[in-house]
C-alpha atoms as a PDB file:
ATOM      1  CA  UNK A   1       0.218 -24.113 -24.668  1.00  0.00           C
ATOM      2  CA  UNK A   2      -1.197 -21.475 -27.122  1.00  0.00           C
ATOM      3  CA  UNK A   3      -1.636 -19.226 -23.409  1.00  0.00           C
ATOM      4  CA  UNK A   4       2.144 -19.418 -22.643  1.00  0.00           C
ATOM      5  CA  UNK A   5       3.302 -18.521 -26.482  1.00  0.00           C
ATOM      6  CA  UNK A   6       0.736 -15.987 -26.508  1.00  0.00           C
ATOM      7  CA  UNK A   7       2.238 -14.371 -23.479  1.00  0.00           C
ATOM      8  CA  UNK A   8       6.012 -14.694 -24.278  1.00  0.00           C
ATOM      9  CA  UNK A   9       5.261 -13.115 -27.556  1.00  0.00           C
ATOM     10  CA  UNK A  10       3.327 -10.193 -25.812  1.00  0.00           C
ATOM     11  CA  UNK A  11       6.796 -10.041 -23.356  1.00  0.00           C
ATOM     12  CA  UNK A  12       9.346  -9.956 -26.265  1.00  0.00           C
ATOM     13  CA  UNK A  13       7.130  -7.329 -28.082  1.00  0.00           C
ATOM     14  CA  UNK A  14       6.427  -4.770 -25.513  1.00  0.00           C
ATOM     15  CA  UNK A  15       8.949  -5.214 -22.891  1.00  0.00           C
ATOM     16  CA  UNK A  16       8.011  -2.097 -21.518  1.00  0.00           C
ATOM     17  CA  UNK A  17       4.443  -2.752 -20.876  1.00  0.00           C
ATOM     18  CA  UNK A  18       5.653  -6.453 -18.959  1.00  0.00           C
ATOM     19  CA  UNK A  19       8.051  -4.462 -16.836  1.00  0.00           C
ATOM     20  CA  UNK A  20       4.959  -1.914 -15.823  1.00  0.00           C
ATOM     21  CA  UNK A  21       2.657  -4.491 -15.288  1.00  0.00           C
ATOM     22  CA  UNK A  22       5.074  -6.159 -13.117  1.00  0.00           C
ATOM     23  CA  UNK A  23       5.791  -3.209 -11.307  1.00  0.00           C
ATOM     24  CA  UNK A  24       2.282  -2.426 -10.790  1.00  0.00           C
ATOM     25  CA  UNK A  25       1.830  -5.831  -9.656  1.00  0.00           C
ATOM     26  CA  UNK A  26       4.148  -5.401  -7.290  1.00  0.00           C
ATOM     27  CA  UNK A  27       2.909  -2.088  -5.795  1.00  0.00           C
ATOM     28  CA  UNK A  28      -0.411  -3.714  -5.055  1.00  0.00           C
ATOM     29  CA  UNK A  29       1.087  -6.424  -3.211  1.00  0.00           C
ATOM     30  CA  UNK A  30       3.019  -4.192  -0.947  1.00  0.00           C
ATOM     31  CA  UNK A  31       0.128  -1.990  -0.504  1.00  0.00           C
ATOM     32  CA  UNK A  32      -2.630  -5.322   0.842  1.00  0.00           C
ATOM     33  CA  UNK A  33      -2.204  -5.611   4.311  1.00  0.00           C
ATOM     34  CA  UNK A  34      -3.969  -8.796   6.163  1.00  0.00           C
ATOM     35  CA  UNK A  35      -5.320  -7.609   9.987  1.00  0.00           C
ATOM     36  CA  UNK A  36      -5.397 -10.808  11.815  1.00  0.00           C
ATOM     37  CA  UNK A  37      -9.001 -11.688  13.978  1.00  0.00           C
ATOM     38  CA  UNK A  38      -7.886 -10.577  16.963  1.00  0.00           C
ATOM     39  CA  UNK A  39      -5.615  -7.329  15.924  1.00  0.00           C
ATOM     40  CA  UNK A  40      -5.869  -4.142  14.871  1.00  0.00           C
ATOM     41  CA  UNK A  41      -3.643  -1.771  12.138  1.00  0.00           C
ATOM     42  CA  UNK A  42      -1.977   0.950  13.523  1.00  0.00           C
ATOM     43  CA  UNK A  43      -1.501   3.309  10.746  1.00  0.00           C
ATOM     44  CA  UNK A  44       1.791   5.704  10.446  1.00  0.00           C
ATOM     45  CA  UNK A  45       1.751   8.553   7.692  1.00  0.00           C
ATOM     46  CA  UNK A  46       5.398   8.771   6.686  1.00  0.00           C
ATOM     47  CA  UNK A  47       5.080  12.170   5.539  1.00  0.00           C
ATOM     48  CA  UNK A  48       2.542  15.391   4.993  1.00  0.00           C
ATOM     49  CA  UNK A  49       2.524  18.903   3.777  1.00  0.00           C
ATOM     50  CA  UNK A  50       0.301  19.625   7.207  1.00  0.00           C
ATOM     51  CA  UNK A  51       1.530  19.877  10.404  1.00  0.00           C
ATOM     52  CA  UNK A  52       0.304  18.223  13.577  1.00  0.00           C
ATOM     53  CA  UNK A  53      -0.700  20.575  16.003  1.00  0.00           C
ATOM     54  CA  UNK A  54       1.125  21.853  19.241  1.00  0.00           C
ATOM     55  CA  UNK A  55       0.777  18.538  21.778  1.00  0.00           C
ATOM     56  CA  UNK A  56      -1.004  16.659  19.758  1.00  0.00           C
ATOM     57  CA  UNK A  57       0.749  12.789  18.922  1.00  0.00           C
ATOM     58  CA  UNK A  58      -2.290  11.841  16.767  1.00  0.00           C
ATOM     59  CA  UNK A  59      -3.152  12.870  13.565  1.00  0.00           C
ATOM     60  CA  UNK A  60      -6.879  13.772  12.899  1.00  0.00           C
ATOM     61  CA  UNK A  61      -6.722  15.955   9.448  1.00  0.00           C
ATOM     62  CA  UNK A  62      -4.408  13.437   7.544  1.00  0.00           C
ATOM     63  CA  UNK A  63      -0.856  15.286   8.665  1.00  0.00           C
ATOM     64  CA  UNK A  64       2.044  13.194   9.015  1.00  0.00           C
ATOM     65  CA  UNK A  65       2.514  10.678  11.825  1.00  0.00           C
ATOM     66  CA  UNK A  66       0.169   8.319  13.850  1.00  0.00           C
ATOM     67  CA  UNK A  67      -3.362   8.364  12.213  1.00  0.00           C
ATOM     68  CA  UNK A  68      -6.819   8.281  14.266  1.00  0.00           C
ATOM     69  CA  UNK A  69      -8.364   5.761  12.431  1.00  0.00           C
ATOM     70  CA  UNK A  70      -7.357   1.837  12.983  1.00  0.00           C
ATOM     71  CA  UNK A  71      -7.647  -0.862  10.387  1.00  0.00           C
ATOM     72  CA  UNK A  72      -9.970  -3.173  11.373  1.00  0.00           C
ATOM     73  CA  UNK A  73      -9.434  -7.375  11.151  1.00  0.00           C
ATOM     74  CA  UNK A  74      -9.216  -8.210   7.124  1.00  0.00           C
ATOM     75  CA  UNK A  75      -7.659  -7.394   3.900  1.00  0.00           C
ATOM     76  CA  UNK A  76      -6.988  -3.251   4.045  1.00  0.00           C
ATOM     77  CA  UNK A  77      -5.291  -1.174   1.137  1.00  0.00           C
ATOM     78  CA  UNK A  78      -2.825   1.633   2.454  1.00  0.00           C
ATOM     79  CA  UNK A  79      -0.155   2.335  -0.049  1.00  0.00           C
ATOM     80  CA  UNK A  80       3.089   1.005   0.842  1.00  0.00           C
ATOM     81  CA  UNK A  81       4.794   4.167   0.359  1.00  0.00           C
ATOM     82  CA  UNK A  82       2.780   6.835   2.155  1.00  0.00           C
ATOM     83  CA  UNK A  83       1.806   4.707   4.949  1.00  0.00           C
ATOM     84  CA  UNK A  84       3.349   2.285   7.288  1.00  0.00           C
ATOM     85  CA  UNK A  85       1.526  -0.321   8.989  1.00  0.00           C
ATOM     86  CA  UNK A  86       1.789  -2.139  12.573  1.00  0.00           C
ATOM     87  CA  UNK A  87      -0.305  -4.871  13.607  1.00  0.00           C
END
């Protein structure tokens, strides 16, 4: 009991802090991706200030587009909004 007034006073004092926390909360939890056992994560940069190079559809040197590197089975952490991920 003394938890749950503790933290209701804490959210009608600094509403701005709850709505940050909650946000950050939030951007973590889009960010976690789980990689089943038997798949991989192919990674997609939505966007770079590099360039890929002439015929090339992967992307060694962090440019925007398909990425080299795979995530491997597990939890992985690409943010949500620099990244997409397919499993």
């Amino acid at each position: 009991m003394f938890v749950l007034e503790f933290l209701l006073r804490i959210f009608y004092e600094y509403p701005m802090l709850t709505v940050g926390t909650l946000l950050a909360a939030g951007y973590i939890a889009a960010s976690l991706h789980k990689i089943g056992p038997t798949e991989v994560g192919l990674v997609t940069k939505r966007f770079s200030f590099k360039k890929l190079a002439k015929d090339n559809p992967v992307a060694f040197s962090g440019e925007a587009g398909y990425q080299a590197d795979l995530l491997m089975p597990g939890l992985r952490w690409k943010a949500f909004m620099v990244y997409s991920v397919e499993k």
